[in-house]
Protein backbone atom coordinates (compact mmCIF):
# COMPACT_ATOMS: atom_id res chain seq x y z
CA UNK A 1 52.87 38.58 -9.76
CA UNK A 2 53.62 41.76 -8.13
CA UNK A 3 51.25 42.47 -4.97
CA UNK A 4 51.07 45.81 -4.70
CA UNK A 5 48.56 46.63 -1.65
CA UNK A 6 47.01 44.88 1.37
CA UNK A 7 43.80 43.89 -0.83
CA UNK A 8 45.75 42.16 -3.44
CA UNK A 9 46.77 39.95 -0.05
CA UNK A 10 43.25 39.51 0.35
CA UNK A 11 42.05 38.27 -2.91
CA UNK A 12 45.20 35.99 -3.29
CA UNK A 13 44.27 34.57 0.22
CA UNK A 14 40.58 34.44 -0.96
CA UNK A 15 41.42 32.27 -3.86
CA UNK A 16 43.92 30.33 -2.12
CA UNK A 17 41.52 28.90 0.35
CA UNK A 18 38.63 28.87 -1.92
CA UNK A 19 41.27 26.29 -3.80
CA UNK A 20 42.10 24.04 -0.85
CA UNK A 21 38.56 23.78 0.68
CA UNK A 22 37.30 23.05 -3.14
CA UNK A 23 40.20 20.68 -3.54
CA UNK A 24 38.81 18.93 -0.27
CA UNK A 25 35.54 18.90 -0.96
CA UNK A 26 35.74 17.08 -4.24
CA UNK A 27 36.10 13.80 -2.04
CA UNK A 28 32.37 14.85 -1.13
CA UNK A 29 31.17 13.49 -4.32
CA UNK A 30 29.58 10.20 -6.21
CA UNK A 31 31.63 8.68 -8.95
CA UNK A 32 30.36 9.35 -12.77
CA UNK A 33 28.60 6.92 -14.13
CA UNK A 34 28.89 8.43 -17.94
CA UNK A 35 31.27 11.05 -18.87
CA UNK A 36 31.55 12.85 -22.85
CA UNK A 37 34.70 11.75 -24.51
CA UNK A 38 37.91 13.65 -22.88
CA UNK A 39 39.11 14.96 -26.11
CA UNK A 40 36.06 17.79 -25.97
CA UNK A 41 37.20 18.83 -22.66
CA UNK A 42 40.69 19.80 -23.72
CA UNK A 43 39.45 22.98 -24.76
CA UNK A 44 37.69 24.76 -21.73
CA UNK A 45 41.00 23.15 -19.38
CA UNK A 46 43.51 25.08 -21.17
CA UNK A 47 41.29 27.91 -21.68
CA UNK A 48 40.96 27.86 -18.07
CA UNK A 49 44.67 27.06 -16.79
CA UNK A 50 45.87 30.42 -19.05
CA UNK A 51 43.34 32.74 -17.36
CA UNK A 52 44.53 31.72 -14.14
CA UNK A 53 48.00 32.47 -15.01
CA UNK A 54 47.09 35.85 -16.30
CA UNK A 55 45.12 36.44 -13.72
CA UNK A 56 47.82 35.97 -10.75
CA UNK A 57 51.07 36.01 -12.71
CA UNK A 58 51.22 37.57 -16.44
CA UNK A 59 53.97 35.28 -18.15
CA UNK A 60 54.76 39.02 -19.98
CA UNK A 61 56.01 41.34 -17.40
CA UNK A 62 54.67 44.86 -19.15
CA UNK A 63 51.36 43.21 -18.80
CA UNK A 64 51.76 42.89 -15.31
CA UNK A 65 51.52 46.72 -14.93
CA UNK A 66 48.81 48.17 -13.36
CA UNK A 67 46.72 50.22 -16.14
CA UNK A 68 45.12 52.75 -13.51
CA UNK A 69 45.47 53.48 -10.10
CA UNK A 70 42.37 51.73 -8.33
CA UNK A 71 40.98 53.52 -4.62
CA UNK A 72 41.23 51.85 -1.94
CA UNK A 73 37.50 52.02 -1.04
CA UNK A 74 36.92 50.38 -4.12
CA UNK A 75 39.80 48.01 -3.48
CA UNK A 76 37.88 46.58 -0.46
CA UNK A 77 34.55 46.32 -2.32
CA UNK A 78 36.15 44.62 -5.20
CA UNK A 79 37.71 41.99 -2.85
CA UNK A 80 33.59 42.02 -1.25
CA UNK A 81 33.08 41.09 -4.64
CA UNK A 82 35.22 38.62 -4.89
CA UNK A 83 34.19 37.03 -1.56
CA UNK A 84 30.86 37.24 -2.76
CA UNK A 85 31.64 35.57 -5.74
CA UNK A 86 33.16 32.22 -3.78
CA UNK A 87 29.97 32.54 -1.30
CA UNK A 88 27.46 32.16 -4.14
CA UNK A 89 29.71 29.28 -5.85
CA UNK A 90 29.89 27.86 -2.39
CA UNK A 91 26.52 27.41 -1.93
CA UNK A 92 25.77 25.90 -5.33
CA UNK A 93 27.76 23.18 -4.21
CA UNK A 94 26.19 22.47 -1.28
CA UNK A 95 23.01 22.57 -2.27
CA UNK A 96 24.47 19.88 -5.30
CA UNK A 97 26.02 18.05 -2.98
CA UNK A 98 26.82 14.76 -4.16
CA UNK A 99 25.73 14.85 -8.05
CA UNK A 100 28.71 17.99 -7.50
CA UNK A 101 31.14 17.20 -10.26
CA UNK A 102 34.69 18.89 -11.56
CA UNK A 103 34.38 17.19 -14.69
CA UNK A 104 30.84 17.12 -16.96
CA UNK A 105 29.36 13.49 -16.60
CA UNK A 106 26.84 12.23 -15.09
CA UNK A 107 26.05 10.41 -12.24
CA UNK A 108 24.09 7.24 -11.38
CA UNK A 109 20.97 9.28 -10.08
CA UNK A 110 21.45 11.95 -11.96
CA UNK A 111 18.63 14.80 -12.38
CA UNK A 112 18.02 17.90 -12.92
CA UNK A 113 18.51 20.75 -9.38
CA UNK A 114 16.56 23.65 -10.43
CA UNK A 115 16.15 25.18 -7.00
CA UNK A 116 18.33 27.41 -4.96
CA UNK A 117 20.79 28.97 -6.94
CA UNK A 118 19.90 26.92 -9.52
CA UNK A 119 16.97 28.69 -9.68
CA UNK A 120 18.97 31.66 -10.45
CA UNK A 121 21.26 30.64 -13.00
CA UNK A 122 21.93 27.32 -14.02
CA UNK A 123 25.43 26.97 -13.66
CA UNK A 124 25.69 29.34 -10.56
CA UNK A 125 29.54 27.81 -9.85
CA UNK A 126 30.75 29.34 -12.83
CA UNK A 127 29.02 32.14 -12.17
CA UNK A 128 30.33 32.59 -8.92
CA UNK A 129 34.16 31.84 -10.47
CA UNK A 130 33.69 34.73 -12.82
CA UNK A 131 32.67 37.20 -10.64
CA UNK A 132 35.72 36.39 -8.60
CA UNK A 133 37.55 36.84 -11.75
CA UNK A 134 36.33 40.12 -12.23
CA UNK A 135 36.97 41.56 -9.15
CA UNK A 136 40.46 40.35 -8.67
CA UNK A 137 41.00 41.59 -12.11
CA UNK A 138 39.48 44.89 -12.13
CA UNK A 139 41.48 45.33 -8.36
CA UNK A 140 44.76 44.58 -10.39
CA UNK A 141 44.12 46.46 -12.83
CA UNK A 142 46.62 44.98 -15.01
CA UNK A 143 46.26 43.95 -18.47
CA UNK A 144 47.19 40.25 -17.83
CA UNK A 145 44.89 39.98 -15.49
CA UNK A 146 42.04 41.36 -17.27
CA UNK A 147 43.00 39.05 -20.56
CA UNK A 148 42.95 36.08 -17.76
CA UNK A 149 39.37 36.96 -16.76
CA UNK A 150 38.20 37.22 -20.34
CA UNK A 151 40.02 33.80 -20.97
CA UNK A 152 38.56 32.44 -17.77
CA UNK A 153 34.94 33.55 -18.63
CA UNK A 154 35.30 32.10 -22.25
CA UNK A 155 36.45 28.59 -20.59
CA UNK A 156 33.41 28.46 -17.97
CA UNK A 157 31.31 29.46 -21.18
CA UNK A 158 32.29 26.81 -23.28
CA UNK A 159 32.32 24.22 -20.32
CA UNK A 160 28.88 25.17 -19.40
CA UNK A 161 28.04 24.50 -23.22
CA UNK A 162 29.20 20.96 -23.35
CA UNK A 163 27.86 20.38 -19.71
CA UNK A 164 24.02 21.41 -21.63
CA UNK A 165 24.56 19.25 -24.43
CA UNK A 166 25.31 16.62 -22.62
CA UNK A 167 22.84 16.66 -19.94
CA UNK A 168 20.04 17.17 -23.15
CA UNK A 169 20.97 14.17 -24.42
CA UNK A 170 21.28 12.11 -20.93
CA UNK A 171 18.13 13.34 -19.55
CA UNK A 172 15.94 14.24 -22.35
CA UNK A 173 16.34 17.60 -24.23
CA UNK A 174 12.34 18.07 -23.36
CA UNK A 175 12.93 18.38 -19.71
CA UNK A 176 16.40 19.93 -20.30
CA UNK A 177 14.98 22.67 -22.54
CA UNK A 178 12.03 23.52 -20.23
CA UNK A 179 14.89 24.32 -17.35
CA UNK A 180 16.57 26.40 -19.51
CA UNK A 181 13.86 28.48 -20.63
CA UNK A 182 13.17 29.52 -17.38
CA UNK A 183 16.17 30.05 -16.09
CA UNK A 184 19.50 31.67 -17.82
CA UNK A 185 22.59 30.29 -17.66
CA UNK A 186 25.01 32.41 -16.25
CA UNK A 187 23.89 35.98 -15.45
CA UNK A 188 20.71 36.52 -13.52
CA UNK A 189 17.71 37.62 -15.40
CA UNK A 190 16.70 40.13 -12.31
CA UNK A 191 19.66 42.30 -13.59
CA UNK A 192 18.40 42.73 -16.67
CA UNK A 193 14.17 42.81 -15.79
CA UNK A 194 13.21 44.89 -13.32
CA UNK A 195 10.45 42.99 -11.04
CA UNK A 196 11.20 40.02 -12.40
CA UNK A 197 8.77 37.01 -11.66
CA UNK A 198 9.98 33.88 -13.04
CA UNK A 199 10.78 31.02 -10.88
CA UNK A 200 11.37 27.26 -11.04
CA UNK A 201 8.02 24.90 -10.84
C-alpha cells in the first residue's frame, strides 16, 4: 500500500489499534456453548480477509492508484468517519459485554440485547466496521480499496445472515422476528424516516 498523505497515517493507525485493543478484548468473553457447523462460516471469512487486503494493500498494483484527488478537509472528515465508525462498534461491545462473540454461537445465557445500539441496528459492530470501510476507502480513493469495502460489506452481510438464522432457531424465531421488525439490521432507520419513533419495548 502506498500512503500517500498524513490522513492515510491516520486511518492505518486507526485500524491498527482498533485491531490490537479488539484482539485483547476477545479474552473479555464467555465460551460458546453452541456454535453452527464451521463449514457455513468459510464464506463470510474469506469474503472478509480479501476486503481487507484490498482495502490496505491491492495485490494488483494499477488498482492501487488513486482514482481522484480527495481534499484534505474532506480527508480529515473521512478519517472522523472512520473514528466514528470504531466508536459506535466500540460501544456495541461493551454494552454486549460478555455474550460478545467473534464467531456466531451462542452462549450459555444467551438472549436477546435490544437496547443501546442495539436499539439502533441490530448488528451495530458490523455496522460500525463498514463505515470504517467506507471512509478509509473513499480517503484512498483507489479502486482496490473501494472493491475491498464492497467485499467487506458483502462478508458482514452474509455473517449477519447466518448470525439471524441461527439465533431464530436458538431462541425462538417468535421473539427473534419481533426484534427484527423493529429494528433494521444494519443501517439506521432515522436515515431513511424523518422523525422517526420506533424504539425497543
Amino acid at each position: 500500500m502506498q500512503v500517500r498523505s498524513a490522513s492515510e497515517v491516520v486511518i492505518v493507525c486507526l485500524w491498527v489499534a482498533w485491531w490490537i485493543s479488539w484482539t485483547v478484548a476477545a479474552l473479555w468473553r464467555d465460551r460458546a456453548s453452541k456454535q453452527p457447523p464451521l463449514g457455513s462460516q468459510i464464506g463470510y471469512r474469506l469474503l472478509g480477509i480479501a476486503g481487507f487486503l484490498l482495502l490496505f494493500a491491492s495485490l494488483y498494483p494499477p488498482a492501487d492508484v488513486p482514482l481522484l484527488r480527495v481534499p484534505d478537509t474532506i480527508q480529515w472528515a473521512l478519517v472522523g468517519l472512520g473514528a466514528a465508525g470504531f466508536a459506535f462498534a466500540w460501544w456495541a461491545r461493551i454494552h454486549l459485554g460478555r455474550l460478545w462473540s467473534s464467531n456466531v454461537g451462542r452462549k450459555a445465557d444467551h438472549r436477546i440485547v435490544d437496547s443501546g445500539p442495539y436499539g439502533i441496528v441490530r448488528h451495530p459492530i458490523y455496522t460500525g466496521i463498514i463505515v470504517a470501510a467506507a471512509g478509509t476507502a473513499a480517503l484512498r480513493a483507489t479502486a482496490g480499496a473501494w472493491m475491498g469495502m464492497v467485499l467487506l460489506t458483502v462478508g458482514w452481510y452474509l455473517k449477519a445472515r447466518l448470525e439471524e438464522r441461527f439465533l431464530r432457531e436458538q431462541l425462538g424465531a417468535e421473539r427473534y422476528d419481533a426484534y427484527a421488525t423493529r429494528v433494521p439490521m444494519l443501517v439506521p432507520r432515522s436515515l431513511f424516516v424523518r422523525g422517526n419513533s420506533i424504539r425497543p419495548s
